[in-house]
N, C-alpha and C. Protein backbone atom coordinates (compact mmCIF):
# COMPACT_ATOMS: atom_id res chain seq x y z
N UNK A 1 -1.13 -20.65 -11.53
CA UNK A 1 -1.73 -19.45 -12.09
C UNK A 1 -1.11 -19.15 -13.43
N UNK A 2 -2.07 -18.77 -13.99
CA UNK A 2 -1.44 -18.37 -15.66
C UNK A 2 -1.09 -16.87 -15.46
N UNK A 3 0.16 -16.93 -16.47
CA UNK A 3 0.97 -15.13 -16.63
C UNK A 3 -0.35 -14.24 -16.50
N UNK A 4 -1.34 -14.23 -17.10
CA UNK A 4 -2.27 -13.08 -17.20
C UNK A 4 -2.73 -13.12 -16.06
N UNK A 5 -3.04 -13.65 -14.80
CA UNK A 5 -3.14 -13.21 -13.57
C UNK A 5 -2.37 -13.01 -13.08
N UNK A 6 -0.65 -13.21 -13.26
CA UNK A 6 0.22 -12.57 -12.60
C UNK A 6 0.30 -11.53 -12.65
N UNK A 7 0.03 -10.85 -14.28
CA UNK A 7 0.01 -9.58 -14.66
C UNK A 7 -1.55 -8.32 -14.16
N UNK A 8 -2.19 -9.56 -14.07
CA UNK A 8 -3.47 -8.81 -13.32
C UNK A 8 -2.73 -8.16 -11.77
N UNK A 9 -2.35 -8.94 -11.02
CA UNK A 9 -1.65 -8.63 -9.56
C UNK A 9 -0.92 -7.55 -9.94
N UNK A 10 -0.03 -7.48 -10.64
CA UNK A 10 1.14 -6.30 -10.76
C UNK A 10 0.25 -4.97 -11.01
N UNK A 11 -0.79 -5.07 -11.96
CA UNK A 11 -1.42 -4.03 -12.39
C UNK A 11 -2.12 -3.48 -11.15
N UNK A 12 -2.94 -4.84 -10.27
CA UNK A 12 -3.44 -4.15 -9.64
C UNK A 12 -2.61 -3.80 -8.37
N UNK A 13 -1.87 -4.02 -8.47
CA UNK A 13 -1.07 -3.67 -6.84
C UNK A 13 0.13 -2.07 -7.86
N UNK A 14 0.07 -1.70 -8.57
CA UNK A 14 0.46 -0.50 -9.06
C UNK A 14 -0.89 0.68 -9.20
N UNK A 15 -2.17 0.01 -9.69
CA UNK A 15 -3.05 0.95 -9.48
C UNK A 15 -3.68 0.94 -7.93
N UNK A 16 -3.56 0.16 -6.96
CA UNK A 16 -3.97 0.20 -5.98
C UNK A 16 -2.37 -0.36 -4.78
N UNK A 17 -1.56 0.37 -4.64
CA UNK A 17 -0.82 0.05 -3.83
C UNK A 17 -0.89 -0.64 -2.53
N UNK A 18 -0.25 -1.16 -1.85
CA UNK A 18 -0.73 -1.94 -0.41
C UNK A 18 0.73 -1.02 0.13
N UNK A 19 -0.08 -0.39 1.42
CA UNK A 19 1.42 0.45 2.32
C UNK A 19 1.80 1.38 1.92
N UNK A 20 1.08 2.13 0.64
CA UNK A 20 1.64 3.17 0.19
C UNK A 20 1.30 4.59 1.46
N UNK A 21 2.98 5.53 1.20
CA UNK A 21 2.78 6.08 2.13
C UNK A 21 4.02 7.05 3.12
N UNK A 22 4.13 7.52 4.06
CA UNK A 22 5.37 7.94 4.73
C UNK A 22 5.22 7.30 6.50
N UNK A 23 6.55 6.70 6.99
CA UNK A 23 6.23 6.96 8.51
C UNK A 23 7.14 7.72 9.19
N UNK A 24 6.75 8.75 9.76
CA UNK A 24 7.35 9.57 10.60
C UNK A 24 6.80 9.50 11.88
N UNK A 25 7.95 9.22 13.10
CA UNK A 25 8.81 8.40 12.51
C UNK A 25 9.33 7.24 12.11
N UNK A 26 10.03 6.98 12.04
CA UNK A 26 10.42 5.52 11.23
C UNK A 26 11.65 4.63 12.42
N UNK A 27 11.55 3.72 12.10
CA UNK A 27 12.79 3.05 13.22
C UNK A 27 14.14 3.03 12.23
N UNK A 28 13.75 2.86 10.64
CA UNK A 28 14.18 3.45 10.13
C UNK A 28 13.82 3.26 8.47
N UNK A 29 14.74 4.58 7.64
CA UNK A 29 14.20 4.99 6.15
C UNK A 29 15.13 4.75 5.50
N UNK A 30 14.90 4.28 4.33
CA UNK A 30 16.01 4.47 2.97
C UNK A 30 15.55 4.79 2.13
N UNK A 31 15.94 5.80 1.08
CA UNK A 31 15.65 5.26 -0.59
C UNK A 31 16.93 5.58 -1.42
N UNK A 32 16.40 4.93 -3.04
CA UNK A 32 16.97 5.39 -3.95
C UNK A 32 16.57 5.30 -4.64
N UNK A 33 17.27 4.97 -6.02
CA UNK A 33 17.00 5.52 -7.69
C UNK A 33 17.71 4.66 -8.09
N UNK A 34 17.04 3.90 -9.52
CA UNK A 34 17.39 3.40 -10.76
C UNK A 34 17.76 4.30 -11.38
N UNK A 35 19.22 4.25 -11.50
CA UNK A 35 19.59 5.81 -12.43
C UNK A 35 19.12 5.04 -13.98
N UNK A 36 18.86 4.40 -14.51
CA UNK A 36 19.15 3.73 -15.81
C UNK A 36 17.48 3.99 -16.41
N UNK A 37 16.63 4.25 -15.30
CA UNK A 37 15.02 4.54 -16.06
C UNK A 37 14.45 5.84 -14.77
N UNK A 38 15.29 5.65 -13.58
CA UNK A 38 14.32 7.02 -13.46
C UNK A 38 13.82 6.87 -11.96
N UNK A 39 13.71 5.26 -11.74
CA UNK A 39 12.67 4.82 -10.79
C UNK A 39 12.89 5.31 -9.30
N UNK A 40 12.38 5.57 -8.44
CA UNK A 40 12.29 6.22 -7.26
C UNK A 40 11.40 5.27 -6.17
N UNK A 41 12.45 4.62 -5.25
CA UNK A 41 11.68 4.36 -3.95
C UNK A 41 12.06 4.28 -2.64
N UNK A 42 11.35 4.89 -1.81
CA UNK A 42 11.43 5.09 -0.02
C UNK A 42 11.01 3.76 0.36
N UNK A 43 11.36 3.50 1.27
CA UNK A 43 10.78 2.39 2.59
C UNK A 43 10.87 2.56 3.92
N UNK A 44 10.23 3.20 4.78
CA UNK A 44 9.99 3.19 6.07
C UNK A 44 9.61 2.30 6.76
N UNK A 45 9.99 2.08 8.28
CA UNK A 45 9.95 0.47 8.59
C UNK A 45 9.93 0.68 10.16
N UNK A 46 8.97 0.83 10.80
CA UNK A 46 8.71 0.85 12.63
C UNK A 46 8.97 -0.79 12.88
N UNK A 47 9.66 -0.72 13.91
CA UNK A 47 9.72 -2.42 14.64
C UNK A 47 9.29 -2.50 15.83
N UNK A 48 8.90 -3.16 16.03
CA UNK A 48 8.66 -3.28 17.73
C UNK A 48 9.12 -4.94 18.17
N UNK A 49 9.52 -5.08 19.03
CA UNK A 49 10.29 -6.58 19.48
C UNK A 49 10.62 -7.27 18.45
N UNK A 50 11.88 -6.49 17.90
CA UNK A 50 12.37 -6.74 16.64
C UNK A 50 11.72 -7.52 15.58
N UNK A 51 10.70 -7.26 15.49
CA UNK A 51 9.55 -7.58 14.13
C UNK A 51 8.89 -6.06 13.11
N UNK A 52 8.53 -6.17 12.02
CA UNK A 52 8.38 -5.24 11.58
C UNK A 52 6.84 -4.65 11.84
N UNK A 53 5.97 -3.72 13.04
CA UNK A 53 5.43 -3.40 13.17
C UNK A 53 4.31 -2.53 11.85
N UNK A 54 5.27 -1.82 11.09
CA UNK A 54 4.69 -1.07 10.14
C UNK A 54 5.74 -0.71 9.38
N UNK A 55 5.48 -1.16 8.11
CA UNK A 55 5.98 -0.32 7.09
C UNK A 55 5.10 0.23 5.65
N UNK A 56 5.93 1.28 5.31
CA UNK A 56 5.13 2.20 4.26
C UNK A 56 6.37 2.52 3.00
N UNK A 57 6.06 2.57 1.94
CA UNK A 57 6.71 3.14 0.61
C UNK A 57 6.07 3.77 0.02
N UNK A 58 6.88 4.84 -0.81
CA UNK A 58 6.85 5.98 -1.15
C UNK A 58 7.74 5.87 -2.75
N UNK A 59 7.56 6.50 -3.63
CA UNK A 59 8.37 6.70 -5.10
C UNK A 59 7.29 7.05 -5.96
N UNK A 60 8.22 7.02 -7.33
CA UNK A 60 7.44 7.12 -8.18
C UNK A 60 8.24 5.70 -9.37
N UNK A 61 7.62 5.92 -10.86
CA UNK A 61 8.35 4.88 -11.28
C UNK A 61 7.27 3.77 -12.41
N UNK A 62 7.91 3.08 -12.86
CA UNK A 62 7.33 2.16 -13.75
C UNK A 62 6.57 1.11 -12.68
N UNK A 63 5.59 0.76 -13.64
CA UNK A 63 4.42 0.05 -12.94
C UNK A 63 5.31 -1.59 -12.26
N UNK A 64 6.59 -1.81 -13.22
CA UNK A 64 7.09 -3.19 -12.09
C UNK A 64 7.52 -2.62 -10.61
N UNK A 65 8.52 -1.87 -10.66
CA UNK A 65 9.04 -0.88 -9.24
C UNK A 65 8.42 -0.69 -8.63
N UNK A 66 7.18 0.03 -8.63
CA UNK A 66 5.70 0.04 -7.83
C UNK A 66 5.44 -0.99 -7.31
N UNK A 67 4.68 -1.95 -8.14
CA UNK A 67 4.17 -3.10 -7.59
C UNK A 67 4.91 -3.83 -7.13
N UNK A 68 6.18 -4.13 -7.50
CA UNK A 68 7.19 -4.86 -6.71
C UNK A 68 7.34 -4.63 -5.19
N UNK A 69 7.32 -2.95 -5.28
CA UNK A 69 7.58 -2.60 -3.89
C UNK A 69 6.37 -2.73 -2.78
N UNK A 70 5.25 -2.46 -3.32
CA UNK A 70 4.28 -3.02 -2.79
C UNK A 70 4.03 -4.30 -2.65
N UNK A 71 4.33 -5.04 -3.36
CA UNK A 71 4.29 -6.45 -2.72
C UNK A 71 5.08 -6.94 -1.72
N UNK A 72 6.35 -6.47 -2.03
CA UNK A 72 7.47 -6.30 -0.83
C UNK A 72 7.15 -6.05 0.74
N UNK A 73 6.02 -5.16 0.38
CA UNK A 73 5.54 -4.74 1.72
C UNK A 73 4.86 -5.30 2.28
N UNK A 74 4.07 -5.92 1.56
CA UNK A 74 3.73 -7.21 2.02
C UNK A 74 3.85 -8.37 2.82
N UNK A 75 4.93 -8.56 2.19
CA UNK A 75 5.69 -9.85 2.42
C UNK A 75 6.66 -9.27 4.07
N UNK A 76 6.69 -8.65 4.15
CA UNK A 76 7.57 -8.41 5.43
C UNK A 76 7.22 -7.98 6.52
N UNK A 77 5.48 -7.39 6.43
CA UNK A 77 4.67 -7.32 7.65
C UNK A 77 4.48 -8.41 8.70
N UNK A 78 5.00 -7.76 9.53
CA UNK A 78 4.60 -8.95 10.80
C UNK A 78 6.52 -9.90 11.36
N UNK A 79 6.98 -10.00 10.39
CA UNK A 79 8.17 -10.35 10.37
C UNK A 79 9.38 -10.59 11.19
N UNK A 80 10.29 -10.99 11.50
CA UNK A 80 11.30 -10.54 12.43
C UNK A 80 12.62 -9.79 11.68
N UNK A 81 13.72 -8.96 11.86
CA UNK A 81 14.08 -8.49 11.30
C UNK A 81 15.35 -9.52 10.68
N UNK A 82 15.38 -10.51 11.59
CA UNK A 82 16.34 -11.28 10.96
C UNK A 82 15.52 -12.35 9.88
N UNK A 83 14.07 -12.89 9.91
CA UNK A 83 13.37 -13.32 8.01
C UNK A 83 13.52 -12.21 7.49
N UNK A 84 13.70 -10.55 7.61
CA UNK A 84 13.75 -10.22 6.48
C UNK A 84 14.82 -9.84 5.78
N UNK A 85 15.66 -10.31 6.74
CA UNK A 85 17.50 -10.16 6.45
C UNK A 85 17.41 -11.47 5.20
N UNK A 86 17.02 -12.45 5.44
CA UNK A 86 16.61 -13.55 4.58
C UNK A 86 16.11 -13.75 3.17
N UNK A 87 15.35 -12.83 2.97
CA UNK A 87 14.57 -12.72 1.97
C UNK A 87 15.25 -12.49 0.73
N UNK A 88 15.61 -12.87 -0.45
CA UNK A 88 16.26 -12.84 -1.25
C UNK A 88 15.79 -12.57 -2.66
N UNK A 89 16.18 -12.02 -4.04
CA UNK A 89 15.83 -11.60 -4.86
C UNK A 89 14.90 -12.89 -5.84
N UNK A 90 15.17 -14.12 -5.41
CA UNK A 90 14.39 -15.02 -5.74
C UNK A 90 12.69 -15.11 -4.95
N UNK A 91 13.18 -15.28 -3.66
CA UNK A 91 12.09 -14.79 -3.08
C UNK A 91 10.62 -13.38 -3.81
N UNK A 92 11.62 -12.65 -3.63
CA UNK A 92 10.81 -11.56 -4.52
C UNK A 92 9.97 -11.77 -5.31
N UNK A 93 11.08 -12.76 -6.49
CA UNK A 93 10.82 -12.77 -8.02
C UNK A 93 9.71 -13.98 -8.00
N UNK A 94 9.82 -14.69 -7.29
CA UNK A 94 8.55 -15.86 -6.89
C UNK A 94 7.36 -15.30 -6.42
N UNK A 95 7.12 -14.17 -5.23
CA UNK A 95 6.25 -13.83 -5.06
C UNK A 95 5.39 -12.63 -6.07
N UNK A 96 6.36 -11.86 -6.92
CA UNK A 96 6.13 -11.40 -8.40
C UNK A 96 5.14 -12.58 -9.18
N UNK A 97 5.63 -13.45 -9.46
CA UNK A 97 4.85 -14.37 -10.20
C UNK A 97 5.02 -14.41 -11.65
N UNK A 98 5.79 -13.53 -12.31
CA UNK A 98 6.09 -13.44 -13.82
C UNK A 98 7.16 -13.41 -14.33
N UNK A 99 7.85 -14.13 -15.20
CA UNK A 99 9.19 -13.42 -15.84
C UNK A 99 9.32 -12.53 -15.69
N UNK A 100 10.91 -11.70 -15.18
CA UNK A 100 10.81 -10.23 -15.27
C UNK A 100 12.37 -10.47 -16.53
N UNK A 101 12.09 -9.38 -17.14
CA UNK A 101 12.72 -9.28 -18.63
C UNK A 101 14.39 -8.75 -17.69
N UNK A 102 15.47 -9.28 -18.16
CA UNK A 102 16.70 -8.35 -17.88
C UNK A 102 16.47 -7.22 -17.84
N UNK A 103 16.21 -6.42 -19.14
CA UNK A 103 15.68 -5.16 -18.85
C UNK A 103 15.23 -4.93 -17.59
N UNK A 104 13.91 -5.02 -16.41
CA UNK A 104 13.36 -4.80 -15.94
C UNK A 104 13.74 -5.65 -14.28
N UNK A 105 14.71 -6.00 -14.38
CA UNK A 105 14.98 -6.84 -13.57
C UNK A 105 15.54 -5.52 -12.27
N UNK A 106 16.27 -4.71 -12.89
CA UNK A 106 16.53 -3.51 -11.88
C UNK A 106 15.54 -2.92 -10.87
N UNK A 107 14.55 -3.10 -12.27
CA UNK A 107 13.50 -2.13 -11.51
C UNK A 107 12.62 -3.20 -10.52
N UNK A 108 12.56 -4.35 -10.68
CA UNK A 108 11.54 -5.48 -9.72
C UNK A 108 12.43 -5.49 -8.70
N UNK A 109 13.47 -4.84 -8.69
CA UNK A 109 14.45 -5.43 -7.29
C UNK A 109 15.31 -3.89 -6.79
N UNK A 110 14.52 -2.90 -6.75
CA UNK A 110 15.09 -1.71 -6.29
C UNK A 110 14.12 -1.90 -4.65
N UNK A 111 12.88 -2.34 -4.52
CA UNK A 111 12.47 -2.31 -3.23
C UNK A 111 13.62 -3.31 -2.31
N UNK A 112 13.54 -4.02 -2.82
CA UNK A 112 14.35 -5.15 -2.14
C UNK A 112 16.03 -4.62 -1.69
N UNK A 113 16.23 -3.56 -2.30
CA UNK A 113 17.87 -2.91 -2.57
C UNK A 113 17.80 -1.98 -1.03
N UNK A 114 16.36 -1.82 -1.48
CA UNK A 114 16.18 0.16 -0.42
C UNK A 114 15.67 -0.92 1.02
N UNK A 115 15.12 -1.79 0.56
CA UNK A 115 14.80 -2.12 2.33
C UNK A 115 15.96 -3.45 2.72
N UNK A 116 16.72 -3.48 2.36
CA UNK A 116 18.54 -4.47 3.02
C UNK A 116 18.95 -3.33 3.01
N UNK A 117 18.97 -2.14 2.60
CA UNK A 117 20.05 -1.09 2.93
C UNK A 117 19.91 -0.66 3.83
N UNK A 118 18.27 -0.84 4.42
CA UNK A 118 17.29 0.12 5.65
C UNK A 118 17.86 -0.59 6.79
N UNK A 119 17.45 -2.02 6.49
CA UNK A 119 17.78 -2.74 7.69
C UNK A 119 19.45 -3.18 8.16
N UNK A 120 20.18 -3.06 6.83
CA UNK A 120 21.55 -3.09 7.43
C UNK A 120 21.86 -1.93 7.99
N UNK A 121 21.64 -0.81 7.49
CA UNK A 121 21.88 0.43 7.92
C UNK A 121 23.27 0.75 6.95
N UNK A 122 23.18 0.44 5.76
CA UNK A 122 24.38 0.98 4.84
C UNK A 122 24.11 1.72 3.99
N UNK A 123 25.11 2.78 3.30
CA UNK A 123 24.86 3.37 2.40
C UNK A 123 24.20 2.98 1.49
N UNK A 124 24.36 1.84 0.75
CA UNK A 124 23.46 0.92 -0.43
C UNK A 124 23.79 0.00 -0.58
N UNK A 125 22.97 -1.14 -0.45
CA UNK A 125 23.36 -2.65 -1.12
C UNK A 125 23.46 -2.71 -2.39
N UNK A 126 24.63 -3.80 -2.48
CA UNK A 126 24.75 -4.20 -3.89
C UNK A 126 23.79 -4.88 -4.71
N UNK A 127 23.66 -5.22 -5.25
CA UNK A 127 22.55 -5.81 -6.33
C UNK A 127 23.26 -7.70 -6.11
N UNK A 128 24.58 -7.37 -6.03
CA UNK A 128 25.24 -8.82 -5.43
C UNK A 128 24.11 -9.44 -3.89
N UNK A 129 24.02 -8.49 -2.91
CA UNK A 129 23.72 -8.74 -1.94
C UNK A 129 22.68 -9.12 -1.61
N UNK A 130 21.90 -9.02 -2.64
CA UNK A 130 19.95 -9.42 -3.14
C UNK A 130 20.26 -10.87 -2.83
């Protein structure tokens, strides 16, 4: 696929989210913040026989953070909780499909931060831990 359909996906998965949303309740929730631009995101996550039954995100934020996180959500429906212990910031950045600029690299990988923090159950993962 050429960049301009990668960039088509991002656009459209920021103007049309997949999972956008709240679950109450949740098996369990995290969020946080890119203090460095602003960005804001939740992840709620129901399991049932330790697979991920349903999950939903919530924020606000630049159109990569969005769509990132929505794709995220994606990718982890149906799941067991130990593939998504797995899943790694390459992973991500492959299923992204585009260069993401240093700059912006925070923000393509804050979903990925808020849902290892959800599922470890820690205050916050490191950006090491991606």
């Amino acid at each position: 696929m050429t960049d301009s359909i990668y960039r088509e996906i991002i656009l459209d998965h920021y103007q049309n989210p997949r999972n956008r949303g709240i679950l109450d309740p949740a098996d369990f929730t995290y969020e946080d913040t890119n203090p460095l631009c602003g960005d804001e995101i939740r992840i709620d996550v129901r399991v049932a026989d330790d697979r991920v039954s349903e999950v939903k995100f919530s924020g606000r934020g630049c159109a990569v953070s969005q769509a990132s996180a929505s794709i995220l959500t994606e990718m982890i429906e149906g799941k067991s909780l130990a593939d998504v212990k797995t899943i790694s910031k390459d992973d991500l950045l492959d299923e992204i499909g585009i260069p993401v600029s240093p700059a912006r690299l925070k923000c393509a990988l804050l979903g990925l931060k808020v849902l290892k923090a959800g599922v470890y159950g820690v205050d916050q993962a490191d950006d090491e831990d991606l």
